[in-house]
N, C-alpha and C. Protein backbone atom coordinates (compact mmCIF):
# COMPACT_ATOMS: atom_id res chain seq x y z
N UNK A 1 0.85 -1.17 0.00
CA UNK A 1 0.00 0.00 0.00
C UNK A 1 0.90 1.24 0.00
N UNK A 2 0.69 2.10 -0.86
CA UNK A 2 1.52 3.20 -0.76
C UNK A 2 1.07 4.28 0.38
N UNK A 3 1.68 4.98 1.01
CA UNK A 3 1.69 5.71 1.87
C UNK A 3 0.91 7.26 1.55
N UNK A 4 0.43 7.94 2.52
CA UNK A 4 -0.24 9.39 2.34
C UNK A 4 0.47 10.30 3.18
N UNK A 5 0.83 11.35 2.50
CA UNK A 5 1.61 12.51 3.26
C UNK A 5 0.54 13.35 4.20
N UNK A 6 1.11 13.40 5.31
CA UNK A 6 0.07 14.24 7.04
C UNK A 6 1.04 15.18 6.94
N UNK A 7 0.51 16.34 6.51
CA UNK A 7 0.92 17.57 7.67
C UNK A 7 0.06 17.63 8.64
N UNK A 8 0.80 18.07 9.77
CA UNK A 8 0.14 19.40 10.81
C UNK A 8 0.41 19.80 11.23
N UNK A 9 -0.35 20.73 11.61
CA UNK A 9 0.31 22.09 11.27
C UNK A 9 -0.91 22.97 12.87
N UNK A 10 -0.23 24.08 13.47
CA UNK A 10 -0.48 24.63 14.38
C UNK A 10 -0.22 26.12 13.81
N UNK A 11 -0.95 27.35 14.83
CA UNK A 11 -0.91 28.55 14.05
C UNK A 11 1.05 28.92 14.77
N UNK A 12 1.22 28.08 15.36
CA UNK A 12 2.75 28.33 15.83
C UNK A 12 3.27 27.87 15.31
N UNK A 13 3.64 26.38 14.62
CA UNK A 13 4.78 25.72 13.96
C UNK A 13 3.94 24.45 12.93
N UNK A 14 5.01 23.52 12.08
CA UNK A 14 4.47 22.45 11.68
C UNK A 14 5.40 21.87 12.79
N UNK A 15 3.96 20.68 13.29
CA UNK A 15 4.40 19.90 13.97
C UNK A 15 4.83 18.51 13.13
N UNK A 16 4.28 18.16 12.28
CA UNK A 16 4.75 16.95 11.77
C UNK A 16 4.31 16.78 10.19
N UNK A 17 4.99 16.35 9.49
CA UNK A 17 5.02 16.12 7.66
C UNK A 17 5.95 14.94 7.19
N UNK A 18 4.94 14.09 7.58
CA UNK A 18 5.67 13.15 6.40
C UNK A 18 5.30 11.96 5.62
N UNK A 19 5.38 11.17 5.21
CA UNK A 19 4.60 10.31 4.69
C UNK A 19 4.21 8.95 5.70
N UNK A 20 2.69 8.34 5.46
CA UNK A 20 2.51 7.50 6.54
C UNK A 20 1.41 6.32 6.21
N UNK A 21 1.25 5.14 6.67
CA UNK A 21 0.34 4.07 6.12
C UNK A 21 -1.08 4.25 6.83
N UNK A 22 -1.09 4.60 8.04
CA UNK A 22 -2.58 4.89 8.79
C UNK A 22 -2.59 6.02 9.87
N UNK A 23 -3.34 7.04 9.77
CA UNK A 23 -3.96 8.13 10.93
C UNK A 23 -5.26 7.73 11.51
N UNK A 24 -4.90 7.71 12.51
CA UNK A 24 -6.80 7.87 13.73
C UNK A 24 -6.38 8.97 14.10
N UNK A 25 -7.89 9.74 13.74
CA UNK A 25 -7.87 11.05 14.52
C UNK A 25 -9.50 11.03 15.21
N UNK A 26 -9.34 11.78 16.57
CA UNK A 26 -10.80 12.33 17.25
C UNK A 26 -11.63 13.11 16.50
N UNK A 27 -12.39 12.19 15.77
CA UNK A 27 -13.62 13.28 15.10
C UNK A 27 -14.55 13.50 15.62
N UNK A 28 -15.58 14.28 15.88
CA UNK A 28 -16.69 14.55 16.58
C UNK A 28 -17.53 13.76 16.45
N UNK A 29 -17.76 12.74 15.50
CA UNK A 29 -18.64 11.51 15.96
C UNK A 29 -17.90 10.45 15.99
N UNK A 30 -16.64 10.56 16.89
CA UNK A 30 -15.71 9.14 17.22
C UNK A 30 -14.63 9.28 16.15
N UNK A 31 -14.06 7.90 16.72
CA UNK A 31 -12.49 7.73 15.98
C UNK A 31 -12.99 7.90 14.37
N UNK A 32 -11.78 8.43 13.61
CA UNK A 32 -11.43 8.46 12.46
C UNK A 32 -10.30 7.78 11.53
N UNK A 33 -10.56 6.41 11.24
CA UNK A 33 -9.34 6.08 10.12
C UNK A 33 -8.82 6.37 8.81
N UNK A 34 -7.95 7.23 8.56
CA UNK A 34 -7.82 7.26 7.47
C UNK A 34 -6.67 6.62 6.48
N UNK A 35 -7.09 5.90 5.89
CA UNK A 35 -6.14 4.90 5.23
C UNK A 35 -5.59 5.82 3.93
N UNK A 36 -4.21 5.25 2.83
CA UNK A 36 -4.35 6.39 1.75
C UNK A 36 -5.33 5.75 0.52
N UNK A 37 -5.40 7.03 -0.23
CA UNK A 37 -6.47 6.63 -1.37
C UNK A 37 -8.47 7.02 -0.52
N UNK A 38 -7.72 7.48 0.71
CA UNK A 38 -9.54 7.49 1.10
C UNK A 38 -10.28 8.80 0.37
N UNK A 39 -11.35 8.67 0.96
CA UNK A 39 -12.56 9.50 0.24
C UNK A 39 -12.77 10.93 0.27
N UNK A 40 -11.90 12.45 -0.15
CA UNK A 40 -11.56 13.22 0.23
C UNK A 40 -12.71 13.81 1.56
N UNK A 41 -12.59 14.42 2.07
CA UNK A 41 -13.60 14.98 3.25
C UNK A 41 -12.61 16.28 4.21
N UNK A 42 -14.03 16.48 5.34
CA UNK A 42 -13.22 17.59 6.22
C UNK A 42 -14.27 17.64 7.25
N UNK A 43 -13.77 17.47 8.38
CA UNK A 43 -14.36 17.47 9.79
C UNK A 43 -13.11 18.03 10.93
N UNK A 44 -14.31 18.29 11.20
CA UNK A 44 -13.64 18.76 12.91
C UNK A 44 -13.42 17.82 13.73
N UNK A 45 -12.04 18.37 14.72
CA UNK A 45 -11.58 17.58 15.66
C UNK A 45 -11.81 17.76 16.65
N UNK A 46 -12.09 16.60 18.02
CA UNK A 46 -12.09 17.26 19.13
C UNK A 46 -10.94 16.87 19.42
N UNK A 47 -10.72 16.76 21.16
CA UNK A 47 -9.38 17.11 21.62
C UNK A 47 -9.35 15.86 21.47
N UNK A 48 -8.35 15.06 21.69
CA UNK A 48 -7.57 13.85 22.17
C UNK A 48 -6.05 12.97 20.90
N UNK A 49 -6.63 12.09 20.95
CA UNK A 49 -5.72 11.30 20.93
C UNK A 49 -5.25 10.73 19.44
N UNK A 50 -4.37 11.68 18.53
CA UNK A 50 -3.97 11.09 17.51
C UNK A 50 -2.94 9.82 17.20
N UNK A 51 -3.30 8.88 16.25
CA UNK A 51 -2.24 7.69 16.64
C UNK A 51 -1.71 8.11 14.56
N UNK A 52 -0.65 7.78 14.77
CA UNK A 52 0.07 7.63 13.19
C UNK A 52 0.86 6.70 12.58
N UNK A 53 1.00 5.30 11.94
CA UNK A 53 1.59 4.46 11.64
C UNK A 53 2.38 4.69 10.39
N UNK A 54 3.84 4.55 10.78
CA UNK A 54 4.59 4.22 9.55
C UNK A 54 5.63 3.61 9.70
N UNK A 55 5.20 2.51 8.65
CA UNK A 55 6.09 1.13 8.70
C UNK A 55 5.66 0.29 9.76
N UNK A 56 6.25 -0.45 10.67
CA UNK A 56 5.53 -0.65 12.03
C UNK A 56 5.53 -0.44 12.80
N UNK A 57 5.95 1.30 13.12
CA UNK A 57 6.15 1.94 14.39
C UNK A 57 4.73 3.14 14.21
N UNK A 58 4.32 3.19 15.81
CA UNK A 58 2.80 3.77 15.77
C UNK A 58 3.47 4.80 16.77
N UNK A 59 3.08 6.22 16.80
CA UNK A 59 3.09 6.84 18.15
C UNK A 59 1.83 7.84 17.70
N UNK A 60 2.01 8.68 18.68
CA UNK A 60 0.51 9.22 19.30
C UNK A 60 1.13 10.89 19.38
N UNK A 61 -0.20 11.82 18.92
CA UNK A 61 0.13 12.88 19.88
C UNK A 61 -1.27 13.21 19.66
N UNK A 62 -1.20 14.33 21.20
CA UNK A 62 -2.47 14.73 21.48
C UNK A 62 -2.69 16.43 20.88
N UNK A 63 -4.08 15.74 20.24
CA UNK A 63 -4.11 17.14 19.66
C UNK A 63 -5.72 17.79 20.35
N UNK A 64 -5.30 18.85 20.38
CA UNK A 64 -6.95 19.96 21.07
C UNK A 64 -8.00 20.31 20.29
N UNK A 65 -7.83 19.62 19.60
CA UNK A 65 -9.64 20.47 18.50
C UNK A 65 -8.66 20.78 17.63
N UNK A 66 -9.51 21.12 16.56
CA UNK A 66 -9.12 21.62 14.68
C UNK A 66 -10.13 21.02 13.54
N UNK A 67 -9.24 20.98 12.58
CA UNK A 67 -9.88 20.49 12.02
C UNK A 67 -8.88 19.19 10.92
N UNK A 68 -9.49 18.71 10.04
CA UNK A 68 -8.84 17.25 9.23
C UNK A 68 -9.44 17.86 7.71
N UNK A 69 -8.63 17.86 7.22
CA UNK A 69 -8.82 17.42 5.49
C UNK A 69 -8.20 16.98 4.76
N UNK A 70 -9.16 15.76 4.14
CA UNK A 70 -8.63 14.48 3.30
C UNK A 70 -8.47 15.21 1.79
N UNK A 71 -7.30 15.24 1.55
CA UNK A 71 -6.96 15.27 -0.29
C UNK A 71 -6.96 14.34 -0.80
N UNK A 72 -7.13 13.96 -2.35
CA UNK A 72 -6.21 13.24 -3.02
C UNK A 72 -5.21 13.13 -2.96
N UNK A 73 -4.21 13.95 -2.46
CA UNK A 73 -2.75 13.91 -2.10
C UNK A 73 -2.01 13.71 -1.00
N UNK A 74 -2.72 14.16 0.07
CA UNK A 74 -2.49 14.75 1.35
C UNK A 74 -3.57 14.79 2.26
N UNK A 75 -3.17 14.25 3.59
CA UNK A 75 -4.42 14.63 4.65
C UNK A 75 -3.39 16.01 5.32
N UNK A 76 -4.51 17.08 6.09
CA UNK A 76 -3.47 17.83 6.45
C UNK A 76 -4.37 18.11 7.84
N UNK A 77 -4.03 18.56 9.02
CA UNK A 77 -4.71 18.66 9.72
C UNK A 77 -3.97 20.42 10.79
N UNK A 78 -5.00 21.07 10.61
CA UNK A 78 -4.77 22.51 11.30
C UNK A 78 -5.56 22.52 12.84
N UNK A 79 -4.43 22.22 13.72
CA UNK A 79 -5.33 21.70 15.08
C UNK A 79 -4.23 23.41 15.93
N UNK A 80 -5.90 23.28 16.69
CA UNK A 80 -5.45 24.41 17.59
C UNK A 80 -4.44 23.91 18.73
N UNK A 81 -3.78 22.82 19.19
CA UNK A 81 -2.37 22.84 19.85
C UNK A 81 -2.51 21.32 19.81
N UNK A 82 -0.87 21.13 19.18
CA UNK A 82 -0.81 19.29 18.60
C UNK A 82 0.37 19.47 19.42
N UNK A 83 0.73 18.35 20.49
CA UNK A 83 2.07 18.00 20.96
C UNK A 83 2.27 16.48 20.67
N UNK A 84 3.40 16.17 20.48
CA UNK A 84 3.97 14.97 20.13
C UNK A 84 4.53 14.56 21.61
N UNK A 85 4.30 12.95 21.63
CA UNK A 85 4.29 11.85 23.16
C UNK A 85 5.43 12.93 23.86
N UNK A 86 6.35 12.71 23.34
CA UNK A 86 7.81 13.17 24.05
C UNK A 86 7.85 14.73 24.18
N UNK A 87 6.76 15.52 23.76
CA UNK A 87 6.81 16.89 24.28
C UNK A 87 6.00 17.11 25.47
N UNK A 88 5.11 16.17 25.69
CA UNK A 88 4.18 16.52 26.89
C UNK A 88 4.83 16.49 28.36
N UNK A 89 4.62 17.64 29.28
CA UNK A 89 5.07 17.88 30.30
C UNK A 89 4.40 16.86 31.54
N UNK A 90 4.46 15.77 31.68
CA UNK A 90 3.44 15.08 32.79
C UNK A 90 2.81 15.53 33.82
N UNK A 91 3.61 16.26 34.39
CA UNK A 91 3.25 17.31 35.74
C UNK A 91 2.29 18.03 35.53
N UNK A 92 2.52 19.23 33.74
CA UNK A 92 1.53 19.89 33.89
C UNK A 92 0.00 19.45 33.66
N UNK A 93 0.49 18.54 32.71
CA UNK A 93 -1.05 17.95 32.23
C UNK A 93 -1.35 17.66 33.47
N UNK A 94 -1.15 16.72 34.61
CA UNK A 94 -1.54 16.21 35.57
C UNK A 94 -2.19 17.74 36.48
N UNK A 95 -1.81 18.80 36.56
CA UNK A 95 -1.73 19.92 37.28
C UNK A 95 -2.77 20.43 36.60
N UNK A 96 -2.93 20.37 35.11
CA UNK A 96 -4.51 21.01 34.34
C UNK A 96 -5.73 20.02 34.59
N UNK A 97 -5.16 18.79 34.48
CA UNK A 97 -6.49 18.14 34.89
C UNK A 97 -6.61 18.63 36.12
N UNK A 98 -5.93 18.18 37.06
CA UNK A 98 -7.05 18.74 38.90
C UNK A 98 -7.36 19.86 38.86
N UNK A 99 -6.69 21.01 38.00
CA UNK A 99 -7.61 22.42 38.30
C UNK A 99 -8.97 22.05 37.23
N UNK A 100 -8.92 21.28 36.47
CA UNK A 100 -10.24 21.52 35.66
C UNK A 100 -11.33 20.71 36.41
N UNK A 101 -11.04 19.42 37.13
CA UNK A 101 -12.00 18.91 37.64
C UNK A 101 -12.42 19.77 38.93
N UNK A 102 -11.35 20.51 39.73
CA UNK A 102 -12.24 21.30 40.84
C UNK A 102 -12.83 22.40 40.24
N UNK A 103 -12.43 22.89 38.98
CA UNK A 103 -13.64 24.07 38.64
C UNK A 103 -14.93 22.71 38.68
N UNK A 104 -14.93 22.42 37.81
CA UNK A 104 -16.11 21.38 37.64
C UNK A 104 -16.94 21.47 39.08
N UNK A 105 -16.06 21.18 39.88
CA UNK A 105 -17.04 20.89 41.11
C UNK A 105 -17.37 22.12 41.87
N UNK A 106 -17.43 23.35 41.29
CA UNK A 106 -18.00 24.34 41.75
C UNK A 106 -19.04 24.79 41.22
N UNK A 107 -19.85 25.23 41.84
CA UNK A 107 -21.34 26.14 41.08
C UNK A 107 -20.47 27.08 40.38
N UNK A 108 -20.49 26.97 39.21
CA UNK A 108 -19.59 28.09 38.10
C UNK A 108 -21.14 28.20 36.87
N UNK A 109 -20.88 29.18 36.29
CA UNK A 109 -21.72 29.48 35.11
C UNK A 109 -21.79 28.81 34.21
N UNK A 110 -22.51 28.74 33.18
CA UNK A 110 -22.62 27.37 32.39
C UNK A 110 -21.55 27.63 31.48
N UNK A 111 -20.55 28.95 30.74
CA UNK A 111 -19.60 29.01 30.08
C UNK A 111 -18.28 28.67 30.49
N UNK A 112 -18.45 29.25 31.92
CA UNK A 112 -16.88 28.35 32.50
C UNK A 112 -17.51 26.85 32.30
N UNK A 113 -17.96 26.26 32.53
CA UNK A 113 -18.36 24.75 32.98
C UNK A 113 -17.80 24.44 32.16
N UNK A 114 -18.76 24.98 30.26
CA UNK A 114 -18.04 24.27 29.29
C UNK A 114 -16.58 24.37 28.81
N UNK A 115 -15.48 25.45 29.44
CA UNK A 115 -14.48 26.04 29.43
C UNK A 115 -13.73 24.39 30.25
N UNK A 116 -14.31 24.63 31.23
CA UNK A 116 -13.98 23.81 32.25
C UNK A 116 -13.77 22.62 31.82
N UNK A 117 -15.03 21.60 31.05
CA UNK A 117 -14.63 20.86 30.62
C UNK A 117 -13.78 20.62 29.07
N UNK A 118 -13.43 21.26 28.56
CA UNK A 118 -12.87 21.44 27.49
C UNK A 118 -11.40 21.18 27.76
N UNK A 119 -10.98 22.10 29.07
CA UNK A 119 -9.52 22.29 29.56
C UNK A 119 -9.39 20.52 29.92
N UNK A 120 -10.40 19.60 30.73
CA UNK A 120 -10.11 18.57 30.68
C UNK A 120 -10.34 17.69 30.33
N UNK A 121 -10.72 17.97 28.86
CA UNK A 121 -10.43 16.67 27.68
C UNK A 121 -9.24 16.87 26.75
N UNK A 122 -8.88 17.95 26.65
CA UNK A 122 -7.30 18.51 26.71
C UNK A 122 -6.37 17.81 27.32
N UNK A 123 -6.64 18.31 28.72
CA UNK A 123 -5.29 17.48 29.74
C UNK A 123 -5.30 15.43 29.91
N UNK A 124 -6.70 15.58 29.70
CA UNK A 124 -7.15 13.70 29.52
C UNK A 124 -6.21 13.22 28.28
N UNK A 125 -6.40 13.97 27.16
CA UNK A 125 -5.71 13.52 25.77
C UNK A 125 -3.94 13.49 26.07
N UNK A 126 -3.82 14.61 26.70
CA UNK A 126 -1.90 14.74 26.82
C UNK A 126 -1.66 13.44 27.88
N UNK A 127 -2.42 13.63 28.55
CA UNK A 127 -2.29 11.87 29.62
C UNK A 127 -2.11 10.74 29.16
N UNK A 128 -3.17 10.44 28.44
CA UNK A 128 -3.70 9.46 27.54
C UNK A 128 -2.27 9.32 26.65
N UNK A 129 -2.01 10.04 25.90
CA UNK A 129 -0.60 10.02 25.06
C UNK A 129 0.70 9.23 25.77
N UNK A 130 0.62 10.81 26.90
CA UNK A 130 1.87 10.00 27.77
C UNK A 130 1.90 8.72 27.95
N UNK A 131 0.86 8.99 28.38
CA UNK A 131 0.45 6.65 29.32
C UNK A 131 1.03 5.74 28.30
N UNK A 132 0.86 6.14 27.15
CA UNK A 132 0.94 5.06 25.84
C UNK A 132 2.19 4.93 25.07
N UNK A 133 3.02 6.23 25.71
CA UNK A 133 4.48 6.16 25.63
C UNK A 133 5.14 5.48 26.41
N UNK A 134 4.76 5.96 27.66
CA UNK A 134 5.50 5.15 28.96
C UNK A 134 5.21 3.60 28.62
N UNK A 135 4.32 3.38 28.87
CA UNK A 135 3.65 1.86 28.48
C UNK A 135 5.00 0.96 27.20
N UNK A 136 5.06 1.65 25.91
CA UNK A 136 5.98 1.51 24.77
C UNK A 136 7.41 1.01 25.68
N UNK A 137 7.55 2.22 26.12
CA UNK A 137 8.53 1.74 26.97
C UNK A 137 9.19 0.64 27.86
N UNK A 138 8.04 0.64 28.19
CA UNK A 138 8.41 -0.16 29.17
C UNK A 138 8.32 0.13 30.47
């Protein structure tokens, strides 16, 4: 099977470009596979957990919302903050989730709430990543 070139790309840097055999990305109605040769399209992302295979090495990064579009040539994906396994800070993610779950548990307005939970499906996804590195590891 020939391979499909992924950018992505952040309004700060490209995080990653290169050619690859399979992407799952968080689409708003669940996981997304995209194999190459698929069916061009474009959806939005929510936050979590991108996986990318090439050759037979898979890793992960967590990306926050954006969006995905399938080319004929190219999938490219413009996500509002993509970190790769080995950039995520453990501490902080761990430090954004507990502040997001104690907002949660306060009588807050219904815009923080959804603020609130947003920040921790964010910090769930950079977790989630980590875990699956460490895990690789060993």
């Amino acid at each position: 099977m020939s391979p499909v070139r992924l950018d992505i790309v952040t309004a700060e840097r490209l995080v990653y470009s290169e050619e690859v055999d399979i992407i799952v990305a968080p689409g708003v109605m669940g996981q997304l596979g995209i194999l190459p040769h698929h069916t061009p399209l474009m959806t939005t992302l929510e936050p979590g957990e991108m996986r990318i295979r090439k050759g037979g090495e898979e890793f992960s990064l967590a990306i926050s919302g954006g969006f995905l579009e399938v080319r004929p040539d190219r999938v490219i994906v413009l996500a509002d903050a993509a970190e790769r396994d080995e950039e995520i800070d453990l501490a902080r993610a761990e430090e954004a989730k507990r502040r997001a779950q104690e907002t949660l548990r306060q009588r807050i307005p219904a815009a923080d709430t959804a603020q609130a939970e947003a920040a921790l499906r964010r910090s769930l996804a950079r977790l989630k990543v980590a875990e699956r590195r460490r895990r690789r590891r060993g």
